[in-house]
Protein backbone atom coordinates (compact mmCIF):
# COMPACT_ATOMS: atom_id res chain seq x y z
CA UNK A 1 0.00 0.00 0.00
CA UNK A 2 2.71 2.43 0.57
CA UNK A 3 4.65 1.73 -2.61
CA UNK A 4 1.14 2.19 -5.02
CA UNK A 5 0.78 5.89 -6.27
CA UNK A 6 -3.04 6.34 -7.01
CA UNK A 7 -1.75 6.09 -10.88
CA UNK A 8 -0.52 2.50 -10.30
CA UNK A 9 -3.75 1.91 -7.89
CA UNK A 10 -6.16 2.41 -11.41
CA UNK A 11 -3.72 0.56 -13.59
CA UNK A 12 -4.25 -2.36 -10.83
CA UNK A 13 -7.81 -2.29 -11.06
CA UNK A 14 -7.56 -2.18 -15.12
CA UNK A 15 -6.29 -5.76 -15.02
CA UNK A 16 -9.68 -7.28 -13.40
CA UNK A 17 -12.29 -4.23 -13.89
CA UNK A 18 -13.35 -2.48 -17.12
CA UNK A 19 -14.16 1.36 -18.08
CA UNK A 20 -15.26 3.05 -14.53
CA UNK A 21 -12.45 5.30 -14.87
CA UNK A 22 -14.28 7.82 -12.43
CA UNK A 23 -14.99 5.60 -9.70
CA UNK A 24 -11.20 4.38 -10.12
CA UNK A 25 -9.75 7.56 -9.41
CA UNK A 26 -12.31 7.98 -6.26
CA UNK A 27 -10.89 5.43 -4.23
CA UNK A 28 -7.37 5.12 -5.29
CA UNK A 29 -7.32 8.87 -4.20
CA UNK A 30 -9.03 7.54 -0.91
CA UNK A 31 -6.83 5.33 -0.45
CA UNK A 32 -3.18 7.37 -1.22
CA UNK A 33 -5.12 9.77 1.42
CA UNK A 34 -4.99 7.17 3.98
CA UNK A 35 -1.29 6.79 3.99
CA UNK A 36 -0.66 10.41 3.55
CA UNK A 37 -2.47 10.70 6.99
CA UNK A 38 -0.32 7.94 8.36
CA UNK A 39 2.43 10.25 7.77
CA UNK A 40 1.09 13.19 9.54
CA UNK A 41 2.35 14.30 12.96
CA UNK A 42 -0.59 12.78 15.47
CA UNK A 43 -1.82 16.19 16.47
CA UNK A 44 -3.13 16.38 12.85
CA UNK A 45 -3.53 13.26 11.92
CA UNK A 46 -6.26 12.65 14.59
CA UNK A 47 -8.44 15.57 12.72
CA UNK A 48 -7.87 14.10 8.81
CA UNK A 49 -11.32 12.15 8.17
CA UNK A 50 -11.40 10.05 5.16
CA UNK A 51 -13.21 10.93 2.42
CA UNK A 52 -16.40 8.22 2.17
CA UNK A 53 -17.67 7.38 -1.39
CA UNK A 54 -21.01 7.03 -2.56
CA UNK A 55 -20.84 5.00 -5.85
CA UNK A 56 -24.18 5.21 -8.07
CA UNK A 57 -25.09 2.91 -10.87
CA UNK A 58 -27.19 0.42 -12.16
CA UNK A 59 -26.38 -3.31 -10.83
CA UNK A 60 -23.40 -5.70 -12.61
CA UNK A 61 -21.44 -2.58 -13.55
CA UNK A 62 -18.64 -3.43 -10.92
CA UNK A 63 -19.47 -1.35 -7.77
CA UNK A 64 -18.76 -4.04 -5.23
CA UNK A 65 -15.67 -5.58 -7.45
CA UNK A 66 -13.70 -1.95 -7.62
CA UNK A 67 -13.94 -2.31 -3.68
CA UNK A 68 -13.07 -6.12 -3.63
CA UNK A 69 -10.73 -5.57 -5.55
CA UNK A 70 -9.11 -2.35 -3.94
CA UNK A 71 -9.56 -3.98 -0.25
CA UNK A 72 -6.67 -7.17 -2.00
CA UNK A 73 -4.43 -4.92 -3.47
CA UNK A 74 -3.89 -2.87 -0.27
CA UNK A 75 -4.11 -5.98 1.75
CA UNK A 76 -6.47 -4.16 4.21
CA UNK A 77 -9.37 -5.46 6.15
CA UNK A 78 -12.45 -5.61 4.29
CA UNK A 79 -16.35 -6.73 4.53
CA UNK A 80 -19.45 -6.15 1.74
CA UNK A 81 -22.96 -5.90 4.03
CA UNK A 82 -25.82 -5.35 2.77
CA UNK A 83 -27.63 -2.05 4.34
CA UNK A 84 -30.98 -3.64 3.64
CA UNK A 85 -30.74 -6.10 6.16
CA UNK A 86 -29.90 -4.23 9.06
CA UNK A 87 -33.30 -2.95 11.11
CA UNK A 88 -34.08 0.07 13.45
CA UNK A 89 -33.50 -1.35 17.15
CA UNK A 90 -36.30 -3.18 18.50
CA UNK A 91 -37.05 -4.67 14.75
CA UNK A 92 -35.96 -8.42 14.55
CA UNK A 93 -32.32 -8.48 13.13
CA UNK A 94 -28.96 -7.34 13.33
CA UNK A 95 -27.78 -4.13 15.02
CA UNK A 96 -25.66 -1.65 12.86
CA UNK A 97 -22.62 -2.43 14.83
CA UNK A 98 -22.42 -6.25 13.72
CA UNK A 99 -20.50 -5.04 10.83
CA UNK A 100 -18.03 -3.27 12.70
CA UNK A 101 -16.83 -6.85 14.64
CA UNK A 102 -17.31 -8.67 11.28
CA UNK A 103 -14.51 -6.38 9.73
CA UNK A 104 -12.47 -6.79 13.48
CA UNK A 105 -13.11 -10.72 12.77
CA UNK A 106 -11.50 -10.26 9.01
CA UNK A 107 -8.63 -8.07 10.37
CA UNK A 108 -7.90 -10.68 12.78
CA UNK A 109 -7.72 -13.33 10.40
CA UNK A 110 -6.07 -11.85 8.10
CA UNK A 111 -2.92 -10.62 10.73
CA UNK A 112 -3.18 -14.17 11.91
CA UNK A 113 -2.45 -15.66 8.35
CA UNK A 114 0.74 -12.84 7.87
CA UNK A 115 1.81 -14.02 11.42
CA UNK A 116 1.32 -17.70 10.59
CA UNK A 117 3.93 -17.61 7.52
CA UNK A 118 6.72 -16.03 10.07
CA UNK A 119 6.70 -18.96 12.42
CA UNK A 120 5.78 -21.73 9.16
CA UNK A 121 9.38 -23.26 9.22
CA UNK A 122 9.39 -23.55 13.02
CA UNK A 123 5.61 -24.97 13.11
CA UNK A 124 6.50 -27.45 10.29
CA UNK A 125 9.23 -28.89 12.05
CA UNK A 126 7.24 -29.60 15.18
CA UNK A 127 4.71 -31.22 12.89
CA UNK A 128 7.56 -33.49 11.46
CA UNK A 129 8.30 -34.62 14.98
CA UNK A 130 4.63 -35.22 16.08
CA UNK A 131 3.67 -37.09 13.20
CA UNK A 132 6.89 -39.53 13.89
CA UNK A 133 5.78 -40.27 17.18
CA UNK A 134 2.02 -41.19 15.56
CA UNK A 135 4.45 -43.79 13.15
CA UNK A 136 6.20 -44.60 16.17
CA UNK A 137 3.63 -45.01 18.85
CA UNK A 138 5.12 -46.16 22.76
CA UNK A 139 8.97 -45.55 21.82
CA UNK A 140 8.98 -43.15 24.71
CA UNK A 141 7.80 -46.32 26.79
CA UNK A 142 9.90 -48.78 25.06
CA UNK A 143 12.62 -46.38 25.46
CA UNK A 144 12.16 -46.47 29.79
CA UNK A 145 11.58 -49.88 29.75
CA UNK A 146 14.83 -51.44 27.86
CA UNK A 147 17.04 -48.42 30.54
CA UNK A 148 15.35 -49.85 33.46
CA UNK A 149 15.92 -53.47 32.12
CA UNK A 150 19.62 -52.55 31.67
CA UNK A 151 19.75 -51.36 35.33
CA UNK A 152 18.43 -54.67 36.76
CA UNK A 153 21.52 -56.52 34.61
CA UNK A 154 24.93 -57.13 35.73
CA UNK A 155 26.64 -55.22 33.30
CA UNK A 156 27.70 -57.79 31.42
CA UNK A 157 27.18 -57.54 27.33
CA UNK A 158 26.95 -60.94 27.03
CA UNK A 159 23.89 -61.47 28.27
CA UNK A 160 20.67 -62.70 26.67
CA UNK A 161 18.28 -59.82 24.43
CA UNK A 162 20.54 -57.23 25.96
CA UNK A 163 20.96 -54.07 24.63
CA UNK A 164 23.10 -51.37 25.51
CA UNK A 165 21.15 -47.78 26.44
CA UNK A 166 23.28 -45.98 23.43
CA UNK A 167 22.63 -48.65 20.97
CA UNK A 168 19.28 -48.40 21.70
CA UNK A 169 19.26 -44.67 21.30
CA UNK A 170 21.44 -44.77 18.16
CA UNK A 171 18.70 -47.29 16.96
CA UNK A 172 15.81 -45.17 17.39
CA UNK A 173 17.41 -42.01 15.85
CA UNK A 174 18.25 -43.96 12.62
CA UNK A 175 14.04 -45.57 12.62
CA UNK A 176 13.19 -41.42 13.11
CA UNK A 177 15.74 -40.07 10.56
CA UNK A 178 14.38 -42.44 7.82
CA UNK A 179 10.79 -41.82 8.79
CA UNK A 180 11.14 -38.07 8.56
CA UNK A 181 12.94 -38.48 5.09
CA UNK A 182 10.07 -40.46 3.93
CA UNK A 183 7.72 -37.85 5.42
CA UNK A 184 9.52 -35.06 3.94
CA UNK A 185 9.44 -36.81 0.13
CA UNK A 186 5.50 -37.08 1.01
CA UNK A 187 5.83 -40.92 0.53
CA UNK A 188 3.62 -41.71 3.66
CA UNK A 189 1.06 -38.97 3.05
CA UNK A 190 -1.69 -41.88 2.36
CA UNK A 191 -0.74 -44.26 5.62
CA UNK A 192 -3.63 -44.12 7.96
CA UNK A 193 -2.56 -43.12 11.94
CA UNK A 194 -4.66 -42.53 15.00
CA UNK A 195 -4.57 -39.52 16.78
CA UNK A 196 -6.89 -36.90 19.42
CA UNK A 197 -8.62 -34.28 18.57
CA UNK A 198 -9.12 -31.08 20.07
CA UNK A 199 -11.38 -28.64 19.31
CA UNK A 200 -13.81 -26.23 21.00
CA UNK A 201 -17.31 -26.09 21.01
CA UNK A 202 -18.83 -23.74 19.07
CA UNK A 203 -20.82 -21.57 21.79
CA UNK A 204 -22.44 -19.12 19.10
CA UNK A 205 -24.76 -22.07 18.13
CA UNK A 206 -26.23 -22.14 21.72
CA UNK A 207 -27.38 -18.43 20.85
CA UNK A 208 -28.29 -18.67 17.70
CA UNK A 209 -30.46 -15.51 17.30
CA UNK A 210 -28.00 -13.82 19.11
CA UNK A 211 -24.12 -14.30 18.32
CA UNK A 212 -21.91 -13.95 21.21
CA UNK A 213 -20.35 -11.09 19.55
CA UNK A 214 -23.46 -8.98 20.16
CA UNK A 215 -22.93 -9.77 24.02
CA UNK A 216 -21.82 -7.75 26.48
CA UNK A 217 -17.69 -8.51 25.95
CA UNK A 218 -17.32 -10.13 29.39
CA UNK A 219 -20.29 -12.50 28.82
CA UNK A 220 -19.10 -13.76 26.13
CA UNK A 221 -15.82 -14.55 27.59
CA UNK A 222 -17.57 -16.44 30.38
CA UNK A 223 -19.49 -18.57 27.92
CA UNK A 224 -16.09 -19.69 26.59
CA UNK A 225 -14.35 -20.54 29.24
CA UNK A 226 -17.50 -22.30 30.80
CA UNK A 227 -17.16 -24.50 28.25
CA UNK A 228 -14.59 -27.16 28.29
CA UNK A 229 -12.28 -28.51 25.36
CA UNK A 230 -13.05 -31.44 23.48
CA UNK A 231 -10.95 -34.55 22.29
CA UNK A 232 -11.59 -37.42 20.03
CA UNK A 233 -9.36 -39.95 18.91
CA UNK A 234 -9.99 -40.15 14.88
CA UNK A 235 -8.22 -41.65 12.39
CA UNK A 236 -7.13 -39.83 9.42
CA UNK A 237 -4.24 -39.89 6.60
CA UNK A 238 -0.45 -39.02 7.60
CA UNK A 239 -1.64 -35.88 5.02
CA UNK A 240 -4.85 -35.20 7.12
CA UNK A 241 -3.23 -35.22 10.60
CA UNK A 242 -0.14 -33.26 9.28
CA UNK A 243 -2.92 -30.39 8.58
CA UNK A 244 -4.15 -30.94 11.88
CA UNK A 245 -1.29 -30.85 14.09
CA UNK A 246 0.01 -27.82 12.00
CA UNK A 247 -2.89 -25.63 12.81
CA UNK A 248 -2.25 -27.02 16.61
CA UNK A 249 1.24 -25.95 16.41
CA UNK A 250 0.91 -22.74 14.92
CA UNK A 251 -1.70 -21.69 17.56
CA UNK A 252 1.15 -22.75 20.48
CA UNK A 253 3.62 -20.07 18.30
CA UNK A 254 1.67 -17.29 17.82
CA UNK A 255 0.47 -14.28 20.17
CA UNK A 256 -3.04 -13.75 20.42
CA UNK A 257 -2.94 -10.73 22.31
CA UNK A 258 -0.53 -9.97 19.65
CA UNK A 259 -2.81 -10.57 17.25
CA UNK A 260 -5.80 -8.81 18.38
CA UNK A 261 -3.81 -5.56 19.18
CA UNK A 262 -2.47 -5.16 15.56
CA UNK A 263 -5.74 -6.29 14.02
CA UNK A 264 -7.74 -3.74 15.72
CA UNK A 265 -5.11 -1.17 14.84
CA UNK A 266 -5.12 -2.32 11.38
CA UNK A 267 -9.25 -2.80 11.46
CA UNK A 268 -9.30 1.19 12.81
CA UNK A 269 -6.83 2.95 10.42
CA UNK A 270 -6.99 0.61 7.39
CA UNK A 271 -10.36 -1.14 7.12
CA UNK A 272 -13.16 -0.70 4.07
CA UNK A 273 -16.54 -1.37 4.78
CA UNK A 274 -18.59 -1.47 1.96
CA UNK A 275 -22.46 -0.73 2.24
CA UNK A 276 -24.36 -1.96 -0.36
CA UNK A 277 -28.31 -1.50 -1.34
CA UNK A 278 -27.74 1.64 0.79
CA UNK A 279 -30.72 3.32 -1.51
CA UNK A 280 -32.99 0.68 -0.34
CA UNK A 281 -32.63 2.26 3.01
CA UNK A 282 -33.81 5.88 1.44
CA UNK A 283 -37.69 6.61 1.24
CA UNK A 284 -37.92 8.52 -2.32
CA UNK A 285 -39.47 12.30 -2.47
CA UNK A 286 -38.51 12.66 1.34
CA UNK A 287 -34.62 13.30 1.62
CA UNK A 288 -32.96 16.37 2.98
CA UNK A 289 -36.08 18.90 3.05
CA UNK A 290 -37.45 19.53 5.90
CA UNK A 291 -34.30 18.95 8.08
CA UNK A 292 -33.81 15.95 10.12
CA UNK A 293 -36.66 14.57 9.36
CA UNK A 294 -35.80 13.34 5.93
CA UNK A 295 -34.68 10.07 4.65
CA UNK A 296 -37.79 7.45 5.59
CA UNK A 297 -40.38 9.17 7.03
CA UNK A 298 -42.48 6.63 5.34
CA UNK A 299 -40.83 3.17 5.80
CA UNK A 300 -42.51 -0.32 5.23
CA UNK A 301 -44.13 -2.67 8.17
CA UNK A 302 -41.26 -4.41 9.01
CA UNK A 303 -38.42 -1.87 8.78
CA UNK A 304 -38.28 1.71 9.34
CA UNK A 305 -35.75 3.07 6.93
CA UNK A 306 -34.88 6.13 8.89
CA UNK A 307 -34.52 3.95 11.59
CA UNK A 308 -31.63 1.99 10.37
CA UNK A 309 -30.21 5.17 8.98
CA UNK A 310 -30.33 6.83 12.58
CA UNK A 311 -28.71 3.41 13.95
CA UNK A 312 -25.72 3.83 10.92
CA UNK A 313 -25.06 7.56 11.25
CA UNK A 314 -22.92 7.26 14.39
CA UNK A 315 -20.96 4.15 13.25
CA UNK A 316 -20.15 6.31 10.06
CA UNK A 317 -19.46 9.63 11.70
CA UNK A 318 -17.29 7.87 14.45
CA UNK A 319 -18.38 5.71 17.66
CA UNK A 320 -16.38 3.59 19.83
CA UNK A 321 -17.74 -0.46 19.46
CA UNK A 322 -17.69 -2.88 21.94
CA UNK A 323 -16.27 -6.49 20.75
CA UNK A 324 -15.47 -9.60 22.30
CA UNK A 325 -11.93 -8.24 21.47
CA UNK A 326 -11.80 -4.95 22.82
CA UNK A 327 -13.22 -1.67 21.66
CA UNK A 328 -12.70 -0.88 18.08
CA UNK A 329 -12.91 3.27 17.07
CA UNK A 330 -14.37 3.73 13.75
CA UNK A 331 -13.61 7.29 12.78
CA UNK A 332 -11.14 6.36 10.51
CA UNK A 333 -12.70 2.72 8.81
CA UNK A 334 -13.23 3.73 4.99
CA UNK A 335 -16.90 3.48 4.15
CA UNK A 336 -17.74 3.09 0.62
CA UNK A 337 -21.56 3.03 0.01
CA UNK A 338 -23.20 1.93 -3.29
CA UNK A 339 -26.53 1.47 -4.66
CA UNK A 340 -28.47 1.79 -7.98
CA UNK A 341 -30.70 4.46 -6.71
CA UNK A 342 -33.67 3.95 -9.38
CA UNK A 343 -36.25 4.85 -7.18
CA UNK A 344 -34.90 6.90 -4.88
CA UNK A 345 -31.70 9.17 -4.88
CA UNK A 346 -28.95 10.50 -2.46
CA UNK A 347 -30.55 13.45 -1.63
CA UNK A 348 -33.82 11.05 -0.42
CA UNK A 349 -31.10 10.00 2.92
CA UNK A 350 -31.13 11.81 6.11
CA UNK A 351 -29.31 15.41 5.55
CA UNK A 352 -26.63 13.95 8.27
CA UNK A 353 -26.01 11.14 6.62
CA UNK A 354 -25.68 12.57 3.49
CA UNK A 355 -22.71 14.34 4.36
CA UNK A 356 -20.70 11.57 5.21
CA UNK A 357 -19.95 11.16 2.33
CA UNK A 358 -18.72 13.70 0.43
CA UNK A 359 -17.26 11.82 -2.49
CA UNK A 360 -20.22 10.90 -5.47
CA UNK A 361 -19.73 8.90 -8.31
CA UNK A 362 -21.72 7.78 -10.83
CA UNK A 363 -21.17 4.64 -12.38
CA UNK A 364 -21.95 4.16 -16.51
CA UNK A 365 -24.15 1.39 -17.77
CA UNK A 366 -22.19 -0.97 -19.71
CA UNK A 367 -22.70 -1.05 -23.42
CA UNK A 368 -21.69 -3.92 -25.95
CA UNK A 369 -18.33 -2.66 -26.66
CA UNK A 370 -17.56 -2.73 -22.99
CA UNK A 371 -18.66 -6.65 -22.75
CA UNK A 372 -16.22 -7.28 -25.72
CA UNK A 373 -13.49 -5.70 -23.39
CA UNK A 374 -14.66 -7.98 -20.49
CA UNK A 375 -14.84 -10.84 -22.18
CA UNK A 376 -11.17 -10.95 -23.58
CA UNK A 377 -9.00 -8.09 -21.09
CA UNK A 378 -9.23 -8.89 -17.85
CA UNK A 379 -7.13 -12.04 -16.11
CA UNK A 380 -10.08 -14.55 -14.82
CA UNK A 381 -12.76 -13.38 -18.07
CA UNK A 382 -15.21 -15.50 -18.38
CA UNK A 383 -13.68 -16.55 -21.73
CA UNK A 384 -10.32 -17.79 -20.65
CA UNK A 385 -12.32 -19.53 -17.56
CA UNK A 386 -14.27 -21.82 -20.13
CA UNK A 387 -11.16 -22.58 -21.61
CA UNK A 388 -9.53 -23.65 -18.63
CA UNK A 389 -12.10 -25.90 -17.31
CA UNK A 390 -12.56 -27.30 -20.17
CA UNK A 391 -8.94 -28.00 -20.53
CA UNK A 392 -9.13 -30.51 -17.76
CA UNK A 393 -11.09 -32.36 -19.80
CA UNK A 394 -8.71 -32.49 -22.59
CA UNK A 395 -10.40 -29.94 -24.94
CA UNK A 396 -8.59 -26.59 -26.36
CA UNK A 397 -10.98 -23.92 -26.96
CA UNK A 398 -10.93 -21.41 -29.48
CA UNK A 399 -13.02 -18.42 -29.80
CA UNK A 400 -13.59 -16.21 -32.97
CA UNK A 401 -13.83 -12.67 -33.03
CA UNK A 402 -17.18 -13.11 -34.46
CA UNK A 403 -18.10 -15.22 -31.19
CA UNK A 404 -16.88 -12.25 -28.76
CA UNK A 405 -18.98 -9.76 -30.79
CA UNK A 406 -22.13 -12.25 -30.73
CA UNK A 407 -21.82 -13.27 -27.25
CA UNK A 408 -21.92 -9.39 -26.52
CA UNK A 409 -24.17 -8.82 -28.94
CA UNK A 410 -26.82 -10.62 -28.00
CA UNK A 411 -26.14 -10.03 -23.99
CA UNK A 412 -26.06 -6.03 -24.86
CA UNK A 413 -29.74 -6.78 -26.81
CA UNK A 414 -30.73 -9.23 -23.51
CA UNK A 415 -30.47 -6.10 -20.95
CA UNK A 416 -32.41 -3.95 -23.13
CA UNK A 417 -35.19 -6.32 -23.44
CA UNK A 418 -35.02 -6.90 -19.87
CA UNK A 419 -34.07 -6.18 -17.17
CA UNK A 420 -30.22 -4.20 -16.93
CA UNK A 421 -28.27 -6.60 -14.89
CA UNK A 422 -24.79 -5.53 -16.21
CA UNK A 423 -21.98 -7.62 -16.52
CA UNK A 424 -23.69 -10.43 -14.85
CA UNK A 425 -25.90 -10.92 -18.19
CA UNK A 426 -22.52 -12.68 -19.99
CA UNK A 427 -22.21 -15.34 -17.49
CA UNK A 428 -25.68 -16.83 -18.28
CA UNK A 429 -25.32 -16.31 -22.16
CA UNK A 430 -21.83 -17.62 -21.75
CA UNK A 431 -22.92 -20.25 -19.49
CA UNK A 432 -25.73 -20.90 -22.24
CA UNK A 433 -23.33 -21.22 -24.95
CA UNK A 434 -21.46 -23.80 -23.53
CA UNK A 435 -24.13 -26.08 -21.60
CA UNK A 436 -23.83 -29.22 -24.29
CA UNK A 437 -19.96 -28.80 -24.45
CA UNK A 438 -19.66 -28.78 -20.98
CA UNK A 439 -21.88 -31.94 -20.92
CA UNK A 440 -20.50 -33.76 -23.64
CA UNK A 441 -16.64 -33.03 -22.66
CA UNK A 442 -15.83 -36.29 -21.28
CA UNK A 443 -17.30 -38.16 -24.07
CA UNK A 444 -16.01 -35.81 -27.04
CA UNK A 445 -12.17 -36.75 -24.93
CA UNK A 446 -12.84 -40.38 -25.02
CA UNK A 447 -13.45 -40.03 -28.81
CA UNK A 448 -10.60 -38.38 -29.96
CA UNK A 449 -11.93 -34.77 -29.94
CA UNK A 450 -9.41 -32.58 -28.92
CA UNK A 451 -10.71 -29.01 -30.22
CA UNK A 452 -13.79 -26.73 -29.74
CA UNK A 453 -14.07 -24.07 -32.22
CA UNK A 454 -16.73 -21.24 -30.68
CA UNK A 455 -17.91 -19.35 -34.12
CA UNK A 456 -20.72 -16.44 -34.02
CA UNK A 457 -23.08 -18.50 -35.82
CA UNK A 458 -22.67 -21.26 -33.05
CA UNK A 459 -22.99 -18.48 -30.28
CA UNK A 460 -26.38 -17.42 -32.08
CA UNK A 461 -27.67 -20.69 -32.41
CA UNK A 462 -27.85 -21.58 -28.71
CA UNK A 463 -28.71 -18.22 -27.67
CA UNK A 464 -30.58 -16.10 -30.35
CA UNK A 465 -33.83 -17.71 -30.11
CA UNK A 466 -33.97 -17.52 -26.08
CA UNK A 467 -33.63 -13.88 -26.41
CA UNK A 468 -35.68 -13.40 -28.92
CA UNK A 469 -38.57 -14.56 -27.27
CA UNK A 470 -39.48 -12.30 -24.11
CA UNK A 471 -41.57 -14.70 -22.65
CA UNK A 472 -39.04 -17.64 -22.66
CA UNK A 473 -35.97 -15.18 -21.93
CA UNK A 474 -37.91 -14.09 -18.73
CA UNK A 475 -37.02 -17.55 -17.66
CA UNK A 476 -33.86 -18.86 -19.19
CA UNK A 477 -31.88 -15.73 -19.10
């Protein structure tokens, strides 16, 4: 994150995203802003805000995968909620600040993972020497018993299934050298061993309506400790206990309090949450007039919209959370907020609200020449994907030129019939195109077949007639 410039942030996101080039520039700036502030002296840095983002556009044209995408490439903390699905307090649901411990949760996994690869080496080597003593079971007690059978003997060499402590020793070294250079060349990955168990109850099943994150901290606590650990004895592959016992031994050499500290510090000054469906929140014709009294005034049965914005405005603006964990400060957490607004519009949220977040951008529908670009530029298109899987199988594919241009073609002419679902149209025609292939594969292999030409007219012969019929496209695309 410190090395990207918000030039080399876009050119980033050009690899997986395409056109958008406002929303780009929106949060790469965001972003560089976030490490300028790092930079600051504290007395100043404490009063730089970041800028939140409000992206606007119709659905599939790559709202959540700009902030996917962004959240990787900086490595920071990062959670996608849905804003629909929170619910004024008192409403059956969850409570605004669930987010807020689900992006501590992330932050601590993901420090945990970084802080897993420093101790790897050391942890593997413990679960070389674990998994010999599973091959070896009771040398420890065969070890004991031949010392204290050498005690009771009179010293002499001579006598009868005697053997001397260091030859014994030497002995069992050379067994546990040669097992671990099997283990090592993976030779004994499929031996079956017996081994126990641990693991912990999981307590948040006892409260299922109510996780034990949304507990008082100290509760919660209780609840796990009340609970004992469990053991098993289970028998597994040399490969499935070696997974085991390397998760075991990790755990033993890493810090947790470690671990929490720099996750919440990480969670606070780096984390993205991203809000989407946040129009579905706003109650249209009844946004900033009228002062606070805007943005729901006329929400459904179950949910009162202005509710749940009320509940969100102080997580936004800045509010300290309570978490199993500690307490996590959100004035500086990155909130990027996204909806299609067809109905309603920005100015239909609470005035309040509204202004945190300053930064607007509106996201263009995608047209056909964009779905040629997204079917060929980026790394995982849905193009190259086919041809991969289908590559298992044996089969090269090959498209045309004229099979790009159909395929958008006739997914550009599908969201104009119906309704606009972006991007998200190609994967069904795609998917459409290629349903006998990917059914016939194995057979067309064990025949010989070895290449799948994908022309226009084929593209338009699976797919043409489904769109042109609005009844049946209703229901197939």
């Amino acid at each position: 994150m410190h090395d990207l410039t918000p030039r080399q942030i876009v050119d980033a996101l050009d690899q997986h995203i395409i056109g958008q080039a406002d929303a780009k520039r929106a949060v790469a700036v965001a972003i560089r802003n976030r490490w300028r502030r790092r930079q600051l002296d504290e007395s100043i840095a404490g009063e730089v805000y970041p800028k939140n983002i409000v992206m606007i556009g119709p659905t599939g044209v790559g709202k959540t995968e700009i902030a996917r995408r962004l959240a990787k490439l900086t490595n920071a903390p990062f959670i996608k909620v849905e804003a629909s699905k929170f619910t004024e307090v008192g409403y059956h649901g969850r409570d605004v600040e669930s987010m807020v411990r689900d992006l501590l949760d992330q932050s601590i996994q993901l420090v945990r993972a970084e802080q897993a690869e420093h101790v790897k080496a050391k942890a593997s080597e413990r679960v070389t020497e674990r998994l010999i003593d599973l091959l070896l079971p009771g040398s420890d007690h065969a070890v004991s018993a031949t010392q204290s059978d050498s005690e009771d003997t009179d010293g002499s060499d001579e006598d009868a299934g005697y053997v001397a402590p260091d030859q014994s020793t030497e002995r069992r070294q050379r067994t546990r050298d040669a097992l671990r250079a099997q283990l090592e060349a993976g030779k004994l990955d499929s031996r079956d061993v017996e081994m126990t168990v641990r693991k912990r109850p999981q307590t948040s099943v006892m409260f299922a309506n109510m996780g034990l994150d949304q507990m008082d901290p100290d509760l919660s606590n209780m609840f796990e400790k009340m609970i004992p650990e469990q053991t098993a004895r289970r028998r597994t592959t040399v490969a499935g206990a070696r997974r085991i016992i390397e998760e075991e031994e990790t755990d033993k050499l890493l810090d947790p309090e470690k671990i929490t500290a720099e996750a919440i510090d990480r969670a606070q000054q780096s984390g993205i949450i991203f809000l989407d469906e946040i129009d579905k929140i706003a109650a249209p014709g009844s946004g900033g007039k009228g002062g606070t009294s805007g943005g729901g005034g006329s929400g459904g049965a179950d949910v009162s919209r202005q509710g749940v914005q009320r509940d969100l405005l102080p997580i936004v603006e800045g509010s300290a959370v309570s978490t199993r964990h500690g307490t996590i400060h959100t004035d500086h957490i990155l909130f990027i907020a996204a909806g299609a607004f067809h109905v309603a519009s920005v100015s239909d949220l609470m005035p309040e609200l509204q202004g945190r977040f300053p930064i607007r951008v509106e996201l263009e529908a995608l047209t056909k020449a964009d779905f040629v670009r997204i079917l060929t530029e980026p790394r995982g298109a849905l193009t190259k994907q086919q041809q991969e899987l289908l590559k298992v199988e044996g089969l090269t594919v090959t498209f045309e030129d004229g099979a790009i241009d159909a395929i958008a073609d006739l997914a550009a002419r599908a969201n104009t019939m119906m309704e606009n679902i972006g991007a998200r149209r190609l994967m069904t025609i795609v998917e459409k195109v290629f349903e006998q292939i990917n059914f016939d594969a194995p057979d067309m292999a064990a025949r010989g077949e070895t290449r799948v030409d994908i022309t226009g007219d084929f593209v338009r012969e699976q797919v043409a007639a489904i769109v042109d019929d609005p009844d049946l496209s209703k229901y197939v695309l």
